[in-house]
C-alpha atoms as a PDB file:
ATOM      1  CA  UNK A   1     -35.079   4.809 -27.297  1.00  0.00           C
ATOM      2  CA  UNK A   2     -33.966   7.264 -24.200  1.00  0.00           C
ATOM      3  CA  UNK A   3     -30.143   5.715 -22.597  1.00  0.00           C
ATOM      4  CA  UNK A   4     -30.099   6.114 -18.459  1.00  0.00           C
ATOM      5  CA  UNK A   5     -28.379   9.307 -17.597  1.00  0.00           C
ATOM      6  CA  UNK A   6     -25.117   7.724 -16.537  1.00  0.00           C
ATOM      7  CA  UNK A   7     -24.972   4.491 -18.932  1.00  0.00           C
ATOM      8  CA  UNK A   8     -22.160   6.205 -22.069  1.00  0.00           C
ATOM      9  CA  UNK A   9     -20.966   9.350 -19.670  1.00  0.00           C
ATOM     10  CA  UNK A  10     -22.601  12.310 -18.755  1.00  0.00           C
ATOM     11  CA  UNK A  11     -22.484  14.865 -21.630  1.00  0.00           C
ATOM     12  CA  UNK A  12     -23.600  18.346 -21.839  1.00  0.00           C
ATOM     13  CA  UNK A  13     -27.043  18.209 -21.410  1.00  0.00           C
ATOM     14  CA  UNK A  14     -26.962  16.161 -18.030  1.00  0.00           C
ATOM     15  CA  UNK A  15     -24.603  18.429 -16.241  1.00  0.00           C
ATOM     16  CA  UNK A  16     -26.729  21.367 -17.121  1.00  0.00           C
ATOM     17  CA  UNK A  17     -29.482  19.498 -15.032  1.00  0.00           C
ATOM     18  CA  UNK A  18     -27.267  18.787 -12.190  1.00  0.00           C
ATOM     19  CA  UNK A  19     -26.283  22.209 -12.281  1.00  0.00           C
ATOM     20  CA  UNK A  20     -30.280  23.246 -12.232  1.00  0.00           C
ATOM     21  CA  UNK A  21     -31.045  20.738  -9.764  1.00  0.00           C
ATOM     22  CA  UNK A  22     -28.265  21.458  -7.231  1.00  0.00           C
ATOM     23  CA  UNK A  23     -29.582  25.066  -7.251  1.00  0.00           C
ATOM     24  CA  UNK A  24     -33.163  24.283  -6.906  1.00  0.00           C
ATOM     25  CA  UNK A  25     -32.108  22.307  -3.644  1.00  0.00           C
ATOM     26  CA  UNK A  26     -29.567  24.390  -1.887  1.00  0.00           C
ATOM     27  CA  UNK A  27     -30.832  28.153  -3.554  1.00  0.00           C
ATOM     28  CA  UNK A  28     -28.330  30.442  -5.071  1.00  0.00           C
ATOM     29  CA  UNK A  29     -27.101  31.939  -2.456  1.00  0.00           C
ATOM     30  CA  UNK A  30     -25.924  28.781  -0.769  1.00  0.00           C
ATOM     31  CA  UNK A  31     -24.041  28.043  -3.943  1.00  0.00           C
ATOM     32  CA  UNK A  32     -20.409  29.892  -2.779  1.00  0.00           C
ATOM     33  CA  UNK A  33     -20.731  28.260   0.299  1.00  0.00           C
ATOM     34  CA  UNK A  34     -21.585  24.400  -0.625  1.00  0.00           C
ATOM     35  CA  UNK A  35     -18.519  24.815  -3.403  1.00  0.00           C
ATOM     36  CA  UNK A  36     -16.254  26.120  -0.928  1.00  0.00           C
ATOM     37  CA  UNK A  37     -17.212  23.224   1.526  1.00  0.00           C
ATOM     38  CA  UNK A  38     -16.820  21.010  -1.117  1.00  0.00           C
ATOM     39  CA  UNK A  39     -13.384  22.399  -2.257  1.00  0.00           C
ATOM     40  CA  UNK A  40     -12.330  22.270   1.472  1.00  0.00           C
ATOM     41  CA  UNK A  41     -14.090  18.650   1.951  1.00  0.00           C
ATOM     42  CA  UNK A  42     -11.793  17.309  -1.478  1.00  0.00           C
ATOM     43  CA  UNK A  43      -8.690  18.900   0.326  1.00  0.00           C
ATOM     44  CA  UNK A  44      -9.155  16.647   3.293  1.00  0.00           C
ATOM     45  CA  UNK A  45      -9.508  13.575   1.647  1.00  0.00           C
ATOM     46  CA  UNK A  46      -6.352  14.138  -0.450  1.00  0.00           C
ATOM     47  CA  UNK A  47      -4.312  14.646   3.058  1.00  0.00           C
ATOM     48  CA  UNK A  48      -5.776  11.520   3.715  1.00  0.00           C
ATOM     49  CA  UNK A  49      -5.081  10.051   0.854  1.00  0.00           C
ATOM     50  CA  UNK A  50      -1.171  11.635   0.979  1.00  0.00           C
ATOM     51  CA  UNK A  51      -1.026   9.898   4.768  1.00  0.00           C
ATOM     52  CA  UNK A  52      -2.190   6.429   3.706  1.00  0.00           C
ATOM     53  CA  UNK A  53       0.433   6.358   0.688  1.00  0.00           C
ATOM     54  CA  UNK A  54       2.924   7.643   3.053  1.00  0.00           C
ATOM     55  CA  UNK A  55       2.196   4.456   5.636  1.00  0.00           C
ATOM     56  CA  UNK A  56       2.001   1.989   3.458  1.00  0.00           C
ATOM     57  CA  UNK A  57       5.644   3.160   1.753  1.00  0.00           C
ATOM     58  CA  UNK A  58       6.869   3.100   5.125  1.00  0.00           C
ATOM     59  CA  UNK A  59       5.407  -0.178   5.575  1.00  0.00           C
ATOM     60  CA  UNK A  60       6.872  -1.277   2.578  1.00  0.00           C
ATOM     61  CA  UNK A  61      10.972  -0.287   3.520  1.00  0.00           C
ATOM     62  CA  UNK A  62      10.105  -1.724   6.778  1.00  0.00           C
ATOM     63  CA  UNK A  63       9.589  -4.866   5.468  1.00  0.00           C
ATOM     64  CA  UNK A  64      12.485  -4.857   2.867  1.00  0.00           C
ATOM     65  CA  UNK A  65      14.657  -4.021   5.493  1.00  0.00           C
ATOM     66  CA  UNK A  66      13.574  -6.330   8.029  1.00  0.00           C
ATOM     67  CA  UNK A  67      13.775  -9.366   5.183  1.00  0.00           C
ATOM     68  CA  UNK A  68      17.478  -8.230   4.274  1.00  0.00           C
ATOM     69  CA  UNK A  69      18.001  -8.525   8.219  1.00  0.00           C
ATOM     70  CA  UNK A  70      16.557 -11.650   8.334  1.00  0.00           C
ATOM     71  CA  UNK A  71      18.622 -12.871   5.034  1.00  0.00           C
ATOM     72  CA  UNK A  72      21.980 -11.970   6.678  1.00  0.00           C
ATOM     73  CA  UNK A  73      20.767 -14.360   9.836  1.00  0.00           C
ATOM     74  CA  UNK A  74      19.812 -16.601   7.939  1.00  0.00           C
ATOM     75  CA  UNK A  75      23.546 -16.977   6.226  1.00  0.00           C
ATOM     76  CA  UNK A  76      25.000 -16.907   9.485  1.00  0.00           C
ATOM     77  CA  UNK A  77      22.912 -19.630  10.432  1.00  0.00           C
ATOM     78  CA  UNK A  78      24.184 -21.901   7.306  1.00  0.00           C
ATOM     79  CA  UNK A  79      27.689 -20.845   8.199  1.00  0.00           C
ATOM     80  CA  UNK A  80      27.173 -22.270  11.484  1.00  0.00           C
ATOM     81  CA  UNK A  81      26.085 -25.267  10.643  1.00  0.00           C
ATOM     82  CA  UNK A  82      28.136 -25.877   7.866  1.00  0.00           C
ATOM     83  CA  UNK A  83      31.261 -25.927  10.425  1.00  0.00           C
ATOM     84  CA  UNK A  84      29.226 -27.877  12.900  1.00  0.00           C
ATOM     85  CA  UNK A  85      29.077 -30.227  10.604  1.00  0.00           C
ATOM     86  CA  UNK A  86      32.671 -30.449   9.358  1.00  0.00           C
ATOM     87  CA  UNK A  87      33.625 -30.474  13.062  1.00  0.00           C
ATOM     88  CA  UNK A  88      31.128 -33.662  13.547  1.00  0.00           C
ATOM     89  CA  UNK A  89      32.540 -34.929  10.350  1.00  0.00           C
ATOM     90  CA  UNK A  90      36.399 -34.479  11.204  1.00  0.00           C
ATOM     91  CA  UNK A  91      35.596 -36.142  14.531  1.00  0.00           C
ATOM     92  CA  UNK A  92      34.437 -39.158  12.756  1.00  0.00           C
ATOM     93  CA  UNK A  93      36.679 -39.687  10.589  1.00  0.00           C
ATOM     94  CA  UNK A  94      39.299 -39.418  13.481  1.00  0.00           C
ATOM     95  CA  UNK A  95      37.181 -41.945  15.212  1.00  0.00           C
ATOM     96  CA  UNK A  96      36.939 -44.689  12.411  1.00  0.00           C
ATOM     97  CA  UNK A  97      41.033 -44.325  11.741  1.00  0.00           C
ATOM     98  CA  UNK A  98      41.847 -45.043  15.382  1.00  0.00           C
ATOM     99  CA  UNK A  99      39.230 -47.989  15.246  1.00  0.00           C
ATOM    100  CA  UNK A 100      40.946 -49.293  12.082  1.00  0.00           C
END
């Protein structure tokens, strides 16, 4: 029973007949320059690859940032209305001992 080339990996045999096949497309002479494209095609997409990380970790401290900003406000905010509160609260207990 023959296993598909690429079910269990590709073992020694297979990439000998890539190898023979990508020379009976592109010749041997083209060979240096399709590797070298290759090599230079590879470097591009790591750059790319470098730029996205680099975005999305600046995306990242962004939003850390911006949520510790936001945490801070949002204490202030409490604090506010925790003395509104004790104001309203003084005032009516001031109110209810002059009624009394």
């Amino acid at each position: 029973m023959m296993i598909p080339l690429f079910i269990g990996g590709i073992g020694g045999p297979e990439i000998v007949l890539i190898f023979l096949l990508v020379i009976l497309l592109f010749g041997a002479d083209k060979l240096p320059k399709l590797a070298r494209s290759s090599g230079e095609a590879m470097g591009e997409f790591q750059k790319g690859r470098e730029e996205v990380e680099r975005e999305l970790k600046a995306a990242k401290e962004s939003t850390v940032s911006t949520k510790s900003g936001s945490d801070e406000a949002s204490a202030n905010d409490v604090e506010d209305i925790e003395t509104t509160t004790d104001a309203v609260d003084d005032d009516a207990t001031d109110k209810n001992a002059s009624l009394a």
